[in-house]
C-alpha atoms as a PDB file:
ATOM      1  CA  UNK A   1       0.000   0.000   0.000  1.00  0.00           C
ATOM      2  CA  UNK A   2       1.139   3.419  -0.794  1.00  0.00           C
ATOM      3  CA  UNK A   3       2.867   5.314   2.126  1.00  0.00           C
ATOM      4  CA  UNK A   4       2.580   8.643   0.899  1.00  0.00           C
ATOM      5  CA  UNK A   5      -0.580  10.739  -1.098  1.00  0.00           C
ATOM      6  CA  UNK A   6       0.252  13.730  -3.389  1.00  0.00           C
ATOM      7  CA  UNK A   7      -2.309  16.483  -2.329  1.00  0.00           C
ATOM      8  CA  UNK A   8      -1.286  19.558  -4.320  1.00  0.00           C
ATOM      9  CA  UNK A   9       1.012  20.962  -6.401  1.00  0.00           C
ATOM     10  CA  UNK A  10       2.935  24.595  -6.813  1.00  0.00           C
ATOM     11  CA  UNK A  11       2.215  26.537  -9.450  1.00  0.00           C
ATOM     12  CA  UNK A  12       2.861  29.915  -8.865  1.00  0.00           C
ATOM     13  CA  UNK A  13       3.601  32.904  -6.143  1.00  0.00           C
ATOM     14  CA  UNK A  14       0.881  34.703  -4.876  1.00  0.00           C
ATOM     15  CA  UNK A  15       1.250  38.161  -3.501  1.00  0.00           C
ATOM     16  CA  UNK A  16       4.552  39.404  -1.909  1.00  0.00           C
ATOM     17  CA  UNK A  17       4.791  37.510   1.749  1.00  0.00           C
ATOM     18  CA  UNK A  18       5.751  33.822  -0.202  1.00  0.00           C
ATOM     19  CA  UNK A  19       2.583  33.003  -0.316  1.00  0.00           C
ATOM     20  CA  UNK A  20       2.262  29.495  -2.984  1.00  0.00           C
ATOM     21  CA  UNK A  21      -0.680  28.699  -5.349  1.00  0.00           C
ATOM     22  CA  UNK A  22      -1.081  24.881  -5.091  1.00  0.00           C
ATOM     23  CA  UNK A  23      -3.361  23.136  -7.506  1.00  0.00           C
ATOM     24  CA  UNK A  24      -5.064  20.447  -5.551  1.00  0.00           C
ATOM     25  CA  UNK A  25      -4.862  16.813  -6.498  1.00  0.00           C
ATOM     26  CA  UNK A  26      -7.135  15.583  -3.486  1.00  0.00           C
ATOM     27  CA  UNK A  27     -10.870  15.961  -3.670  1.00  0.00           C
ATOM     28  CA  UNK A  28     -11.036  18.310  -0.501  1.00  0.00           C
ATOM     29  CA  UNK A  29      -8.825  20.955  -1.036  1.00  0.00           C
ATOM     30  CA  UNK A  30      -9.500  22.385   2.582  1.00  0.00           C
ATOM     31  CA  UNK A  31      -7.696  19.635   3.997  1.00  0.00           C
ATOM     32  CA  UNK A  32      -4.645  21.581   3.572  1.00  0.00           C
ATOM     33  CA  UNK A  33      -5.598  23.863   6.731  1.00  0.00           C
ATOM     34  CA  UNK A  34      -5.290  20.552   8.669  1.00  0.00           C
ATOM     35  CA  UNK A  35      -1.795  19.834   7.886  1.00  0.00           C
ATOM     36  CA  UNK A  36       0.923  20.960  10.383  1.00  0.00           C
ATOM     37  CA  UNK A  37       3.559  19.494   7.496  1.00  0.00           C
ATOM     38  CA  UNK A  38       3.534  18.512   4.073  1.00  0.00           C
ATOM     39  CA  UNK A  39       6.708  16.114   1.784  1.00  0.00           C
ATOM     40  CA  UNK A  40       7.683  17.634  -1.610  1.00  0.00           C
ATOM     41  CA  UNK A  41       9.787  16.755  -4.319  1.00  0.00           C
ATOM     42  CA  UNK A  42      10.041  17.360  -7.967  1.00  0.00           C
ATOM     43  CA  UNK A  43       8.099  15.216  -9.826  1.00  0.00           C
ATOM     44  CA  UNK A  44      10.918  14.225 -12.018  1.00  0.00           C
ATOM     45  CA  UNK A  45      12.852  13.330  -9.517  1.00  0.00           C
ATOM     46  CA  UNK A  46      14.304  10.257  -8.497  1.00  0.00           C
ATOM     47  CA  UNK A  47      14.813  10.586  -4.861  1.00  0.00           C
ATOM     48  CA  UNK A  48      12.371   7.985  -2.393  1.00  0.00           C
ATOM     49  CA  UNK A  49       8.975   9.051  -1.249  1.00  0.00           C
ATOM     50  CA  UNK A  50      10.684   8.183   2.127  1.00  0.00           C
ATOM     51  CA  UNK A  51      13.255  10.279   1.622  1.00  0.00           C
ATOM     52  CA  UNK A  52      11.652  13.413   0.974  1.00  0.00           C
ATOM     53  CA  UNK A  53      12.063  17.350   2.535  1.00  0.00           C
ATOM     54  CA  UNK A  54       9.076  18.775   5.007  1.00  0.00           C
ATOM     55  CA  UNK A  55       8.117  22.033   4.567  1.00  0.00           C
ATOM     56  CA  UNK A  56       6.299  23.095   8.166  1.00  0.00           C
ATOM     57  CA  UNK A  57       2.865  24.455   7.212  1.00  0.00           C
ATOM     58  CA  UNK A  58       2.025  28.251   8.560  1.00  0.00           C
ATOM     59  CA  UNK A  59      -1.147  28.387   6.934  1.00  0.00           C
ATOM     60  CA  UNK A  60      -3.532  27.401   4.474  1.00  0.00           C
ATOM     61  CA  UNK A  61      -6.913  28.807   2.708  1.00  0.00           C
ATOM     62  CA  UNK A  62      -8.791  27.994  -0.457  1.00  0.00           C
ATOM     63  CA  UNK A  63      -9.191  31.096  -3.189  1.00  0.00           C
ATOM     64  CA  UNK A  64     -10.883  30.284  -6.104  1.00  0.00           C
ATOM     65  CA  UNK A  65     -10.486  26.792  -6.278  1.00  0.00           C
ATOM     66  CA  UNK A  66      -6.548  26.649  -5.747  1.00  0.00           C
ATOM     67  CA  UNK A  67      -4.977  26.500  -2.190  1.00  0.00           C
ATOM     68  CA  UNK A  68      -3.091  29.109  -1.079  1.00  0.00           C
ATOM     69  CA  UNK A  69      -0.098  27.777   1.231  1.00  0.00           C
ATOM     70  CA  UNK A  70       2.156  29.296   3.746  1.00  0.00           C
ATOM     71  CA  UNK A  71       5.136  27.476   4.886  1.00  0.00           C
ATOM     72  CA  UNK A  72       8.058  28.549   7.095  1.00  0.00           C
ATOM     73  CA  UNK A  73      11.063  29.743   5.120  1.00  0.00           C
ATOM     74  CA  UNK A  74       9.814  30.407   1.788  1.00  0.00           C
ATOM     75  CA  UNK A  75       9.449  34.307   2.226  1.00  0.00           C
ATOM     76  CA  UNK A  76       8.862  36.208  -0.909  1.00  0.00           C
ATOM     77  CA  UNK A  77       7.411  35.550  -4.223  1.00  0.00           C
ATOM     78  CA  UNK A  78      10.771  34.466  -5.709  1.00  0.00           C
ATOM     79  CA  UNK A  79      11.637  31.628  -3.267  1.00  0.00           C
ATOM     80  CA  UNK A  80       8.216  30.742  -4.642  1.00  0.00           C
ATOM     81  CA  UNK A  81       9.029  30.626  -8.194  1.00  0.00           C
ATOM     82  CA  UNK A  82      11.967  28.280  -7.788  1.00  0.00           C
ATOM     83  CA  UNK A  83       9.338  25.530  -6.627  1.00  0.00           C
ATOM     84  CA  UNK A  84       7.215  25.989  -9.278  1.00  0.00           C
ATOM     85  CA  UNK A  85       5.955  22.406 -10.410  1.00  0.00           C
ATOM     86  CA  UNK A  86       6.911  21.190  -6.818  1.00  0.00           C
ATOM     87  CA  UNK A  87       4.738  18.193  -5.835  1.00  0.00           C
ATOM     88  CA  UNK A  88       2.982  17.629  -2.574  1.00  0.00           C
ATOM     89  CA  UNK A  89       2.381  14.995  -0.247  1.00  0.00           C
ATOM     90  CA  UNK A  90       1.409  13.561   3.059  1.00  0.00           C
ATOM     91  CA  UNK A  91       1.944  10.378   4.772  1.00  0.00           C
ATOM     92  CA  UNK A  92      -0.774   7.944   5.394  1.00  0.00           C
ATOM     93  CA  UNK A  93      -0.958   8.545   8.771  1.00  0.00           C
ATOM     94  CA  UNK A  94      -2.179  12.242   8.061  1.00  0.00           C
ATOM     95  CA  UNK A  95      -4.286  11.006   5.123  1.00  0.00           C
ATOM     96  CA  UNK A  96      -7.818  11.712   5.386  1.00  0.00           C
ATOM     97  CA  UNK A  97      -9.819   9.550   6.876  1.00  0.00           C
ATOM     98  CA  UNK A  98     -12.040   7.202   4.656  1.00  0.00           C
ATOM     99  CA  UNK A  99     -15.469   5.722   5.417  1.00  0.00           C
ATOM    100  CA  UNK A 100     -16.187   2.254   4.804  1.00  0.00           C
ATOM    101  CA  UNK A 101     -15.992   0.755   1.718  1.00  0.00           C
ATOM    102  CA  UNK A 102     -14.011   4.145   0.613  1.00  0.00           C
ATOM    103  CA  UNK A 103     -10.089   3.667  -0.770  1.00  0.00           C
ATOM    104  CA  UNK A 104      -7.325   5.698  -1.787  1.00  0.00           C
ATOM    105  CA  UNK A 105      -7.082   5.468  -5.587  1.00  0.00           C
ATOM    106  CA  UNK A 106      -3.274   5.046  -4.927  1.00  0.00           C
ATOM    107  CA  UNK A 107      -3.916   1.855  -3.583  1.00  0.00           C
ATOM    108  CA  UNK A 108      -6.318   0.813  -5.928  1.00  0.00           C
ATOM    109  CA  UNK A 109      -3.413   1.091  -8.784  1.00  0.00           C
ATOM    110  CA  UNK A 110      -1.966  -2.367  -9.815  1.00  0.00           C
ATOM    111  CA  UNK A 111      -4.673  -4.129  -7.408  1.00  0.00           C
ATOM    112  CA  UNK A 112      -5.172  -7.641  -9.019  1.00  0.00           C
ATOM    113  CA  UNK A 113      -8.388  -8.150 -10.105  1.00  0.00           C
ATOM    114  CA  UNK A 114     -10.258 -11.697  -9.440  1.00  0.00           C
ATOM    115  CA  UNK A 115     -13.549 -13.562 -10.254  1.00  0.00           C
ATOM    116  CA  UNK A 116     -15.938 -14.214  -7.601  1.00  0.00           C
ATOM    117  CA  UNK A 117     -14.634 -17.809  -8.083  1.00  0.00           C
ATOM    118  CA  UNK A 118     -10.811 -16.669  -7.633  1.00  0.00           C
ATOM    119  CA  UNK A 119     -10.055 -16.341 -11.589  1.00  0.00           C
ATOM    120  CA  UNK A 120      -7.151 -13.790 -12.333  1.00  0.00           C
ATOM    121  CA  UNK A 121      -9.096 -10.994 -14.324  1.00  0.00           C
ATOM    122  CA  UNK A 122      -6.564  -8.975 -14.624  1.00  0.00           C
ATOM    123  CA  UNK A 123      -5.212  -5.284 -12.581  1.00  0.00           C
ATOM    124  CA  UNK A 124      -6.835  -2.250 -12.371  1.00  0.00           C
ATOM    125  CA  UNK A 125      -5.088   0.201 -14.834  1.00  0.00           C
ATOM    126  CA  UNK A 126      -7.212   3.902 -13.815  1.00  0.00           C
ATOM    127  CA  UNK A 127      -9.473   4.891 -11.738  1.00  0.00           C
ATOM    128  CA  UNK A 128     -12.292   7.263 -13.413  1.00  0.00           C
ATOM    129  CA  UNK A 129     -14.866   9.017 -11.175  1.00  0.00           C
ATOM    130  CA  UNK A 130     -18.221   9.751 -13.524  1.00  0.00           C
ATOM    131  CA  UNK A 131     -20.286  11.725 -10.712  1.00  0.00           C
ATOM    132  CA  UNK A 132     -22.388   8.430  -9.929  1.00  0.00           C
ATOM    133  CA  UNK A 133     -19.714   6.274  -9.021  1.00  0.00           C
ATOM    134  CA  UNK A 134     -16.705   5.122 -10.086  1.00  0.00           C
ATOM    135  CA  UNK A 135     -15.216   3.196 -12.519  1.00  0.00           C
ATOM    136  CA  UNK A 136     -11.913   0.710 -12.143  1.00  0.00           C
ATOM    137  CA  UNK A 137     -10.324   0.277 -15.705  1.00  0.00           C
ATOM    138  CA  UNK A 138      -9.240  -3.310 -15.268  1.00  0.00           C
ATOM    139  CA  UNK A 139      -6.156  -4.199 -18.167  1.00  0.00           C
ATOM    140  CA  UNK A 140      -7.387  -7.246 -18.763  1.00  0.00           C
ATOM    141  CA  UNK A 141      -4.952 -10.826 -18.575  1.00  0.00           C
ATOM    142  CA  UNK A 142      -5.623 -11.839 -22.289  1.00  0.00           C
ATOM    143  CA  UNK A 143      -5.622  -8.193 -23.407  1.00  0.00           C
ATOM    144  CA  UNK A 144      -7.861  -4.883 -23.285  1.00  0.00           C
ATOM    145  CA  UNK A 145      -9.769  -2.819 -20.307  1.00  0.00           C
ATOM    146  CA  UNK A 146     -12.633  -3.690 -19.052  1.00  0.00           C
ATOM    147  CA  UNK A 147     -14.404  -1.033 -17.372  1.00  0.00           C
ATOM    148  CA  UNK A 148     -15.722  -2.112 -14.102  1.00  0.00           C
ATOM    149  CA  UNK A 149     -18.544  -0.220 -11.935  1.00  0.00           C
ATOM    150  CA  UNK A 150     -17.365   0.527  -8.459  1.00  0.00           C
ATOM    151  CA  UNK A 151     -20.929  -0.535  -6.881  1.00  0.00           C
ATOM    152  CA  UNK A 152     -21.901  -3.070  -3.957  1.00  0.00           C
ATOM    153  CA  UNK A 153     -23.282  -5.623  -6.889  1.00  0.00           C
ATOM    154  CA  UNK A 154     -20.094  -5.628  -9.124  1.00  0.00           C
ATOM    155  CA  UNK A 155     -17.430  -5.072  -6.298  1.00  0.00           C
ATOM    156  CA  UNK A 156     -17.791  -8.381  -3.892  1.00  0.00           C
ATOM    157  CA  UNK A 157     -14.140  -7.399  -1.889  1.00  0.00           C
ATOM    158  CA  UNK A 158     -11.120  -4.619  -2.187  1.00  0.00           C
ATOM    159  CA  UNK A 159      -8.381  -5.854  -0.030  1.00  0.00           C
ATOM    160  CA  UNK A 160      -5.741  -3.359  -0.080  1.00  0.00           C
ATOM    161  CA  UNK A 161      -3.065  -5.126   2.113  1.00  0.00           C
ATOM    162  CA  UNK A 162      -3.285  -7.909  -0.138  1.00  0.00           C
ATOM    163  CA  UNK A 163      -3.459  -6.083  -3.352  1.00  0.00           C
ATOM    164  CA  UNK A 164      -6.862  -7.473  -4.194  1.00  0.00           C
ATOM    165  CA  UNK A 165     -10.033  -7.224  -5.310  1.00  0.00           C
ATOM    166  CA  UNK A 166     -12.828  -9.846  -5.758  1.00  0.00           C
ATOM    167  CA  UNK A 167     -15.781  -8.630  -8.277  1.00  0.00           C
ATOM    168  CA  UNK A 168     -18.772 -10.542  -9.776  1.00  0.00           C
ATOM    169  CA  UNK A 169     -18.892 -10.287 -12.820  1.00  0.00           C
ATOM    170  CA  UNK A 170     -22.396  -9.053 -13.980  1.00  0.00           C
ATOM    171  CA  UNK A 171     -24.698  -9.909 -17.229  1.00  0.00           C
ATOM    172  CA  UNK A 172     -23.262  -8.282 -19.942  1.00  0.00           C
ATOM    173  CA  UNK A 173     -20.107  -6.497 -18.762  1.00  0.00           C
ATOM    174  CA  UNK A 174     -17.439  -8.190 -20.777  1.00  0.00           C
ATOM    175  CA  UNK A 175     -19.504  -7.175 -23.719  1.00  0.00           C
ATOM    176  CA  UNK A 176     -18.112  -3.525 -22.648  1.00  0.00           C
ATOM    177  CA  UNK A 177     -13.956  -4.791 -23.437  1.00  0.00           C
ATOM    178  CA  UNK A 178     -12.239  -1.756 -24.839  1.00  0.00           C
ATOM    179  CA  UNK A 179     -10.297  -3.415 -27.771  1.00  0.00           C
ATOM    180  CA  UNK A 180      -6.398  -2.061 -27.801  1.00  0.00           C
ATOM    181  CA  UNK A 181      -6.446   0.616 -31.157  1.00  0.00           C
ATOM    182  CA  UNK A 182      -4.702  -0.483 -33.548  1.00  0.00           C
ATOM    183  CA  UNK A 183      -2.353   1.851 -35.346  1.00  0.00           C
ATOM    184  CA  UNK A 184      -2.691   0.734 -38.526  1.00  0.00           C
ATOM    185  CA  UNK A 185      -6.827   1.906 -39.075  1.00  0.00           C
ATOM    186  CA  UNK A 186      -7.520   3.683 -42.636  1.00  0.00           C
END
């Protein structure tokens, strides 16, 4: 399971007092004013989740859909610019909390997908919200995604410490296999 959740990340200064716009990768951006700390890196970058810097968090607000982020040392709108395209993240532990039968799409990635009856299916590829529910994108063993509802009938079991997930397959859903495109079509 993922240790680590990117939350946000830099984009630009705002104002003069090092102020940060953050573009929010979590679907409640006022969970920043929560965090005492926050990990960042460069998204290219090769260094370890684990071994990543901690900015200490001085405050937080959301304008306009963004987050605006306050963090001790970075004082004025050009210590801002240099981490431009910085990424953010927290640790699990300060994750937000999750209801039942709610998971981190993190640790939904690369989950191996099985039959009701233990079949290998395949592993879930994406993860696409649609405003109703869900939907797992499931690469399929013998080729091509299935798309796969996230409800109570289709999903029997997500085990996340186990990296699986047990689903029944209903009437008619491997009628909706997205066929790998071909490059060669005229």
């Amino acid at each position: 399971m993922e240790q680590y959740f990117k939350i946000g990340i830099v984009t630009a200064p705002f104002g003069i007092k090092g102020e940060m716009k953050v573009y929010p990768t979590t679907d409640d951006p006022a969970r920043f004013k929560k965090c005492k700390t926050v990990y960042y890196r460069r998204s290219d970058s090769a260094e370890a989740l684990s071994e990543m810097p901690v900015f200490e968090v001085e405050s937080a607000r959301v304008h306009k859909g963004m987050v605006l982020l306050k963090v001790k040392g970075i004082e004025t709108p050009e210590d801002v610019a240099k981490l431009k395209k910085i990424e953010l993240y927290v640790d699990r532990e300060h994750a937000v909390r999750l209801k039942k039968d709610e998971y981190f799409v993190a640790d939904l990635m690369g989950m191996e997908v099985l039959t009701e009856d233990g079949a290998k299916l395949g592993i879930v590829e994406d993860v696409q919200s649609t405003g109703a529910n869900d939907v797992y994108l499931v690469r399929l063993a013998q080729g091509g995604l299935l798309p796969v509802p996230a409800i109570k009938e289709c999903i029997l079991e997500v085990d996340p410490e186990a990296g699986q997930m047990k689903i029944h397959v209903l009437e008619g859903l491997m009628d909706l296999v997205q066929e790998p495109k071909s490059g060669s079509e005229a």
